[in-house]
C-alpha atoms as a PDB file:
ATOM      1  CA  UNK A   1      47.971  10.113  -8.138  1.00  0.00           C
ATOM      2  CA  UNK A   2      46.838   7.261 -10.302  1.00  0.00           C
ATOM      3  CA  UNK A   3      48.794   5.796 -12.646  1.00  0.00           C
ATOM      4  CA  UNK A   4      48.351   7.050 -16.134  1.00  0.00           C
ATOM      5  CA  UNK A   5      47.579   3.584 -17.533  1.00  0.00           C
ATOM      6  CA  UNK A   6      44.560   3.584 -15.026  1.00  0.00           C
ATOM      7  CA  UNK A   7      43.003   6.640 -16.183  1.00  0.00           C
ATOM      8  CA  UNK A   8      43.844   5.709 -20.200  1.00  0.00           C
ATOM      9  CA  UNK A   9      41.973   2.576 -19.471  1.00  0.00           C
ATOM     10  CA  UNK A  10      38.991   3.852 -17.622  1.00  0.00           C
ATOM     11  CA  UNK A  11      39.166   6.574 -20.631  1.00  0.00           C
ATOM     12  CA  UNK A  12      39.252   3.816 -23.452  1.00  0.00           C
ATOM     13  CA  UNK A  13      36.611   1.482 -21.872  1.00  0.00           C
ATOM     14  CA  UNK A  14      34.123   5.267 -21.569  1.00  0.00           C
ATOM     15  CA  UNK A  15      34.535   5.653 -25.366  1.00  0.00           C
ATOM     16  CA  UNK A  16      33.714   1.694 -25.960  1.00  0.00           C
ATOM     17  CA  UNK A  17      30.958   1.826 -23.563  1.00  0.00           C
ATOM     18  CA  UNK A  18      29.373   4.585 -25.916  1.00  0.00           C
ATOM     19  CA  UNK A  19      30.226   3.086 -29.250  1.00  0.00           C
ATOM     20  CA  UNK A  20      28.076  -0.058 -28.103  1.00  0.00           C
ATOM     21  CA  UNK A  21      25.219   2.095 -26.045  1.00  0.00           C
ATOM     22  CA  UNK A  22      23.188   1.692 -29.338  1.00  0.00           C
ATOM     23  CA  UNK A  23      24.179  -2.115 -29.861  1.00  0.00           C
ATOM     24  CA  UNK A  24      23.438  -3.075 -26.518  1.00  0.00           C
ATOM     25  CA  UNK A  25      19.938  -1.380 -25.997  1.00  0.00           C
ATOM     26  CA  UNK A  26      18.672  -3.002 -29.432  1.00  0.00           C
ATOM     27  CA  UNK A  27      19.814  -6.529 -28.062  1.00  0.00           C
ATOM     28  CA  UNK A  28      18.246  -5.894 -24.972  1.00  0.00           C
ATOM     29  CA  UNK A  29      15.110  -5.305 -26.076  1.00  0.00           C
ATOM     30  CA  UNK A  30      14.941  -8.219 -28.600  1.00  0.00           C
ATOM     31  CA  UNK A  31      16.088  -9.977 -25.671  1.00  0.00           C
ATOM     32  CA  UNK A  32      18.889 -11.551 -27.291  1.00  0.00           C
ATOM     33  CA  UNK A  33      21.544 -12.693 -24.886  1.00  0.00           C
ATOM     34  CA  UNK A  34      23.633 -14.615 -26.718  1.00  0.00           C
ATOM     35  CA  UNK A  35      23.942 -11.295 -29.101  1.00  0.00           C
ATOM     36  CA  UNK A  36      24.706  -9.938 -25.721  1.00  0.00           C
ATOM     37  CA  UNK A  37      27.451 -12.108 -24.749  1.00  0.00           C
ATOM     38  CA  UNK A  38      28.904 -11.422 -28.169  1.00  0.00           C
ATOM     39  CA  UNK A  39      29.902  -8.017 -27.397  1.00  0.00           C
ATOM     40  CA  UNK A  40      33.315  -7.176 -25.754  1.00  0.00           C
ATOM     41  CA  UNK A  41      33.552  -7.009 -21.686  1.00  0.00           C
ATOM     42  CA  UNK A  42      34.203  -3.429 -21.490  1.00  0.00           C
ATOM     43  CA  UNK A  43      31.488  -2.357 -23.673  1.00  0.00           C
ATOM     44  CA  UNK A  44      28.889  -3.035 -20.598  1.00  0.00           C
ATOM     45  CA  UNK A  45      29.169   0.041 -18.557  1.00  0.00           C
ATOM     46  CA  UNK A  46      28.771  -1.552 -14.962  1.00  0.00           C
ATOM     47  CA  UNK A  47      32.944  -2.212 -15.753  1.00  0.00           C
ATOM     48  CA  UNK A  48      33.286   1.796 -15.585  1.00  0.00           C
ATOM     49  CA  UNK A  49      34.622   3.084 -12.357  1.00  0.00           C
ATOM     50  CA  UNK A  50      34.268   6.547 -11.312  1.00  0.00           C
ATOM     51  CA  UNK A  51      37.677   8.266 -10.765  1.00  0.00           C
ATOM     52  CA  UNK A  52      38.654  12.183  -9.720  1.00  0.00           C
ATOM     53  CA  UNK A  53      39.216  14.017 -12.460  1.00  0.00           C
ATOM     54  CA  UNK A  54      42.490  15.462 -11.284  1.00  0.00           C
ATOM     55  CA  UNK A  55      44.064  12.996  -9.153  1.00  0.00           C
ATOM     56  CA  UNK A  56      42.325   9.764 -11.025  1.00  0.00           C
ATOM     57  CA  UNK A  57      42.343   7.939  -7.132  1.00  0.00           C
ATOM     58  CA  UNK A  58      39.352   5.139  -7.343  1.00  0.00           C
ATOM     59  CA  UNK A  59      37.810   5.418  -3.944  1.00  0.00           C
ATOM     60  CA  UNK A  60      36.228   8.214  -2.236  1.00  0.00           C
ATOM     61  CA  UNK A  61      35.136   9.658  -5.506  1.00  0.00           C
ATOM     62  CA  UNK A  62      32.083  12.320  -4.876  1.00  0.00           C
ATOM     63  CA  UNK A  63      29.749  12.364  -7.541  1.00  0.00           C
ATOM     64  CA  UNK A  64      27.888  15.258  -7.130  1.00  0.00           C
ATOM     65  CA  UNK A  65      31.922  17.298  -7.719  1.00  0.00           C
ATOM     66  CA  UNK A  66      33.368  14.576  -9.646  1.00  0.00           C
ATOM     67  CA  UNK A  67      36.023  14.933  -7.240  1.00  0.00           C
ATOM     68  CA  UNK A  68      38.184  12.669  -4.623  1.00  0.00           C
ATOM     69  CA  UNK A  69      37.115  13.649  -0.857  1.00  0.00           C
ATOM     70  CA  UNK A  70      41.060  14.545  -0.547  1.00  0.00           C
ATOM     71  CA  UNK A  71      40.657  16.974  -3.597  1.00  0.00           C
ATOM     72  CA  UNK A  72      37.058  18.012  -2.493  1.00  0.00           C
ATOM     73  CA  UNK A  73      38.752  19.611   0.986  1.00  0.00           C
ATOM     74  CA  UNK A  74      41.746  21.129  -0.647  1.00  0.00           C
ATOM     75  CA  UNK A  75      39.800  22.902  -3.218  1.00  0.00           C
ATOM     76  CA  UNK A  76      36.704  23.970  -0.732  1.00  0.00           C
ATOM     77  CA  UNK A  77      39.212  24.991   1.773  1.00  0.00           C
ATOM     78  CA  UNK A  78      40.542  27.201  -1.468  1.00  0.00           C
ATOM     79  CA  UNK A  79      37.400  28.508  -1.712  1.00  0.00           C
ATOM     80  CA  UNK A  80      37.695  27.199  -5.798  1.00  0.00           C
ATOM     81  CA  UNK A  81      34.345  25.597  -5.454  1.00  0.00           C
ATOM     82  CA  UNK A  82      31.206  27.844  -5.382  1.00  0.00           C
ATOM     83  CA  UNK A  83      28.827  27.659  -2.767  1.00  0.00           C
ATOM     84  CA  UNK A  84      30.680  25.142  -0.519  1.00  0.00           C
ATOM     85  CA  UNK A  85      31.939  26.865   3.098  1.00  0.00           C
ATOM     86  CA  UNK A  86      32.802  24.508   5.814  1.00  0.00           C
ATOM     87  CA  UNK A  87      30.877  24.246   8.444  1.00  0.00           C
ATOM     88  CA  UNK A  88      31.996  25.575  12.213  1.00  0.00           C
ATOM     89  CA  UNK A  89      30.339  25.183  15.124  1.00  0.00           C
END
């Protein structure tokens, strides 16, 4: 389990990232970096990290589920995710 500062950060720099979506395409396109620069860190969203959204853990996150791999088994072992059956050969 991540710690819950982790996952309120990653939460607070998602809303900032889409406060300054707007701001950030118009400088863009005037191409004016400086205006860029101006604008906090976190509101670029290449500083996001994706995270599972139960467990928060950083690394094997699978997008497609939005899941950890660790999660991912448990829950398709479960049979909680639809249309996933493990394979057995």
């Amino acid at each position: 389990m991540a710690k819950e500062s982790m996952k309120a950060r990653e939460v607070k720099r998602a809303k900032m990232v889409a406060k300054y979506a707007d701001k950030r395409a118009a400088l863009k396109a005037e191409g004016d970096y400086v205006g860029l620069q101006k604008l906090p860190r976190n509101a670029s969203p290449v500083r996001m990290h994706n995270r599972c959204k139960l467990t928060g853990r950083p690394k094997g996150y699978m997008r497609q589920f939005g899941l950890s791999r660790i999660q991912f088994r448990e829950m398709a072992s479960a049979g909680l995710i639809p249309g996933v059956k493990k394979a057995s050969w």
